[in-house]
Every structure is written in structure tokens, then in C-alpha cells.
C-alpha atoms as a PDB file:
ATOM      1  CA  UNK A   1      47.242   5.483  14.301  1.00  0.00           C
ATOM      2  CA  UNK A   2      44.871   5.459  17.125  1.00  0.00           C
ATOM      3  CA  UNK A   3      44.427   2.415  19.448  1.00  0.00           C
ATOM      4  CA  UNK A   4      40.433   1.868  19.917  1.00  0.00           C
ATOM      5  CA  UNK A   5      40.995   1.123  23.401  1.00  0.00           C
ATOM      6  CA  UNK A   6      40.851   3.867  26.526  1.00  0.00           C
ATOM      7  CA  UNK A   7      38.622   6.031  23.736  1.00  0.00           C
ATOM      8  CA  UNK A   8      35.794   4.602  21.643  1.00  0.00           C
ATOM      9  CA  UNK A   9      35.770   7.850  19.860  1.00  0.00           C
ATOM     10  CA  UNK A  10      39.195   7.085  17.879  1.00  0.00           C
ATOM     11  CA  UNK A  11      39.825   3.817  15.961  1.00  0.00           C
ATOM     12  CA  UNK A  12      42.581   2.352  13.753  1.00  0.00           C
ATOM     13  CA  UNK A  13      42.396   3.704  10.296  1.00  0.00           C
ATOM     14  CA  UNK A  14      40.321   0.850   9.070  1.00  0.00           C
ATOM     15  CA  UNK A  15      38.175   3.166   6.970  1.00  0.00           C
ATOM     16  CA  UNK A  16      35.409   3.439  10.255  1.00  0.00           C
ATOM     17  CA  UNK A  17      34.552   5.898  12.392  1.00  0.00           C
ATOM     18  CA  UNK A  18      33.308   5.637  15.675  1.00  0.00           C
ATOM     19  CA  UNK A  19      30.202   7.918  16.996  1.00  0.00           C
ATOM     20  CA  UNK A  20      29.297   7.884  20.472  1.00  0.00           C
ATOM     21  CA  UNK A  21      30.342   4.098  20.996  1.00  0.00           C
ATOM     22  CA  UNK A  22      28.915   2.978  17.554  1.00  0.00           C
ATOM     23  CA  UNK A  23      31.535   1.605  15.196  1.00  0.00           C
ATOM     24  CA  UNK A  24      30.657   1.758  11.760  1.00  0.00           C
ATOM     25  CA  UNK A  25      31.976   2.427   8.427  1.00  0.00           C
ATOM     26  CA  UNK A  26      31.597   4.131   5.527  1.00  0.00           C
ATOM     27  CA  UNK A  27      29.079   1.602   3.617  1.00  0.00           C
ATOM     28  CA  UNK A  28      27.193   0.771   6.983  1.00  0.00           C
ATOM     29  CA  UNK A  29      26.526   4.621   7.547  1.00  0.00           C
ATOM     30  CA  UNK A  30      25.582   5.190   3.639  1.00  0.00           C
ATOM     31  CA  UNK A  31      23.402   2.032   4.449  1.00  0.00           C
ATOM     32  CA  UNK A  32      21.784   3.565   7.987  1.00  0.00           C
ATOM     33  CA  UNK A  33      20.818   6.868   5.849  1.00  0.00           C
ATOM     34  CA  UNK A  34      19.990   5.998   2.738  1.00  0.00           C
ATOM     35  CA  UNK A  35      16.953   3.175   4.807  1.00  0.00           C
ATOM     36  CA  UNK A  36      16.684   6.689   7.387  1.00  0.00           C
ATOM     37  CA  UNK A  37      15.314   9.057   4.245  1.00  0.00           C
ATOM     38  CA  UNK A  38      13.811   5.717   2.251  1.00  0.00           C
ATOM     39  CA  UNK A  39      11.094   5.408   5.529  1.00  0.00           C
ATOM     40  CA  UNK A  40      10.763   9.497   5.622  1.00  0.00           C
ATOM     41  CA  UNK A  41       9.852   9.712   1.787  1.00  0.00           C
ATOM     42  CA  UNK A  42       7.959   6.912   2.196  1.00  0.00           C
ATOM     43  CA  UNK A  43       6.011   8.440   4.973  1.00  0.00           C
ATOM     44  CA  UNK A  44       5.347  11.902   3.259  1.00  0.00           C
ATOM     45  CA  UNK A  45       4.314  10.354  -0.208  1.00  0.00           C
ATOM     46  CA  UNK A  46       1.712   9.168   1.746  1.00  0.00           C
ATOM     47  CA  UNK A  47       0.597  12.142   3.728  1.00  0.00           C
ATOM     48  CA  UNK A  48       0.869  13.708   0.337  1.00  0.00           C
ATOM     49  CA  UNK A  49      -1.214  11.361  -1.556  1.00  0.00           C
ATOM     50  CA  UNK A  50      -4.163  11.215   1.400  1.00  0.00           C
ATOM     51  CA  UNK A  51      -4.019  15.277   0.524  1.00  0.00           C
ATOM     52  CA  UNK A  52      -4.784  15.022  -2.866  1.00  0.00           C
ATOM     53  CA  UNK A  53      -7.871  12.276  -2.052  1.00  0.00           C
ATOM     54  CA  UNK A  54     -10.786  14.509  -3.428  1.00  0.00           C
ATOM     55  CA  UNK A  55     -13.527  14.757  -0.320  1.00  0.00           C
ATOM     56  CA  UNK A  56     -17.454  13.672  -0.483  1.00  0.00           C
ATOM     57  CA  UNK A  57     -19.564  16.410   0.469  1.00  0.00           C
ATOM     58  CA  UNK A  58     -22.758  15.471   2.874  1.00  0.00           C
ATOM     59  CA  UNK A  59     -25.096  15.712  -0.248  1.00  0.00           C
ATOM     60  CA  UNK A  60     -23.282  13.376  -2.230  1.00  0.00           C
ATOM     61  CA  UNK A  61     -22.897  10.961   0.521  1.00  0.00           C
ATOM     62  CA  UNK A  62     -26.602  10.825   1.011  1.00  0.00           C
ATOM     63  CA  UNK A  63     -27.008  10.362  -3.204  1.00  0.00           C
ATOM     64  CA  UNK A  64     -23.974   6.846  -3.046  1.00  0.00           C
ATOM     65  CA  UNK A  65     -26.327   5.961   0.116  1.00  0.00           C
ATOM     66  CA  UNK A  66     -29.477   5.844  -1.518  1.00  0.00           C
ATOM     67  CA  UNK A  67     -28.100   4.586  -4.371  1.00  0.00           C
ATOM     68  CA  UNK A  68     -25.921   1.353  -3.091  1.00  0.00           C
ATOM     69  CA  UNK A  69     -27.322   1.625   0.522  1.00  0.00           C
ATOM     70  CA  UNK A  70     -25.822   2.446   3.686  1.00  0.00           C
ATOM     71  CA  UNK A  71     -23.158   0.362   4.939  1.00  0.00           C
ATOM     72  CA  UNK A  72     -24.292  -2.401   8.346  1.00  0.00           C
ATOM     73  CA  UNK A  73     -21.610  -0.703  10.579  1.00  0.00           C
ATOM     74  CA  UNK A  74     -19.006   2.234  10.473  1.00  0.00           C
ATOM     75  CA  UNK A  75     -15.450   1.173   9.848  1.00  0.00           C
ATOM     76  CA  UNK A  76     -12.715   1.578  12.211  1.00  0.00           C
ATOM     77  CA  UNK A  77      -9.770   3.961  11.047  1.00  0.00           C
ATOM     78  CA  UNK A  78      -6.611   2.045  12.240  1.00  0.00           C
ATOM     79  CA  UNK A  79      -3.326   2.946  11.726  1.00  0.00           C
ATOM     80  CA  UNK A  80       0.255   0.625  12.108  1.00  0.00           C
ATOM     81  CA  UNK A  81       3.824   1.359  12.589  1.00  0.00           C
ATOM     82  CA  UNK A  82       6.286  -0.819  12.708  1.00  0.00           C
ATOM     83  CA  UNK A  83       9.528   0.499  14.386  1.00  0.00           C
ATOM     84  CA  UNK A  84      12.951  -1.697  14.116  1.00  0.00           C
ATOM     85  CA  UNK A  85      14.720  -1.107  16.948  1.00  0.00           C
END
């Protein structure tokens, strides 16, 4: 078949294909996409579920306040990533 050298498009027939440079075959790829959708479902279950939180209106805010106090100090919202590289 194809030598790999002179293009990295075009490899032996080993069963892997080569995309701009990147050498990889069939179980790699299935593996790349398969973790690619896992993180994007993961991300929109969770924009999903924050949706369907039910809200606090101002009045009964000011009845759980009364109630169980206010708290010392506001929290801060903080929000983490982590991208593999």
C-alpha cells in the first residue's frame, strides 16, 4: 500500500488512518469521541438540571430569613473546568 513517509496523510493498511499528522486507529478514534460527547452530555445535563432548580421569590427569602436567620456573609459563586490538553 502506501508508505507513511513523504505524506502523513497515507499510511500502510494497518487498520489507521492518519488526519492532519495524527495517527490513530479505529479503537483510539471510537475512544477520542465517545470521551468528546461523554464531557458534552455531561455538561448539558447540568445546564439542564440548574433549569429545572425551582427559584425563591424575594418574599419567601425574607420568610427562610426570619425564620433560620440570615446567613454572616454572601457566598461566592465559583465555577471550575478542567481541560486535558
Amino acid at each position: 500500500m502506501y508508505a507513511a513517509a513523504g505524506n502523513p496523510r497515507r499510511t500502510q493498511s494497518s487498520g489507521k488512518k492518519a488526519i492532519y499528522g495524527w495517527t490513530l486507529d479505529k479503537d483510539e478514534l471510537f475512544k477520542l469521541i465517545k470521551k468528546a460527547v461523554r464531557e458534552v452530555v455531561r455538561k448539558e445535563m447540568g445546564r439542564v438540571w440548574l433549569e429545572g432548580l425551582a427559584t425563591v421569590t424575594d418574599e419567601e427569602q425574607e420568610d427562610i430569613n426570619r425564620r433560620h436567620g440570615k446567613p454572616d456573609r454572601p457566598r461566592k459563586t465559583e465555577s471550575r473546568e478542567t481541560v486535558a490538553l
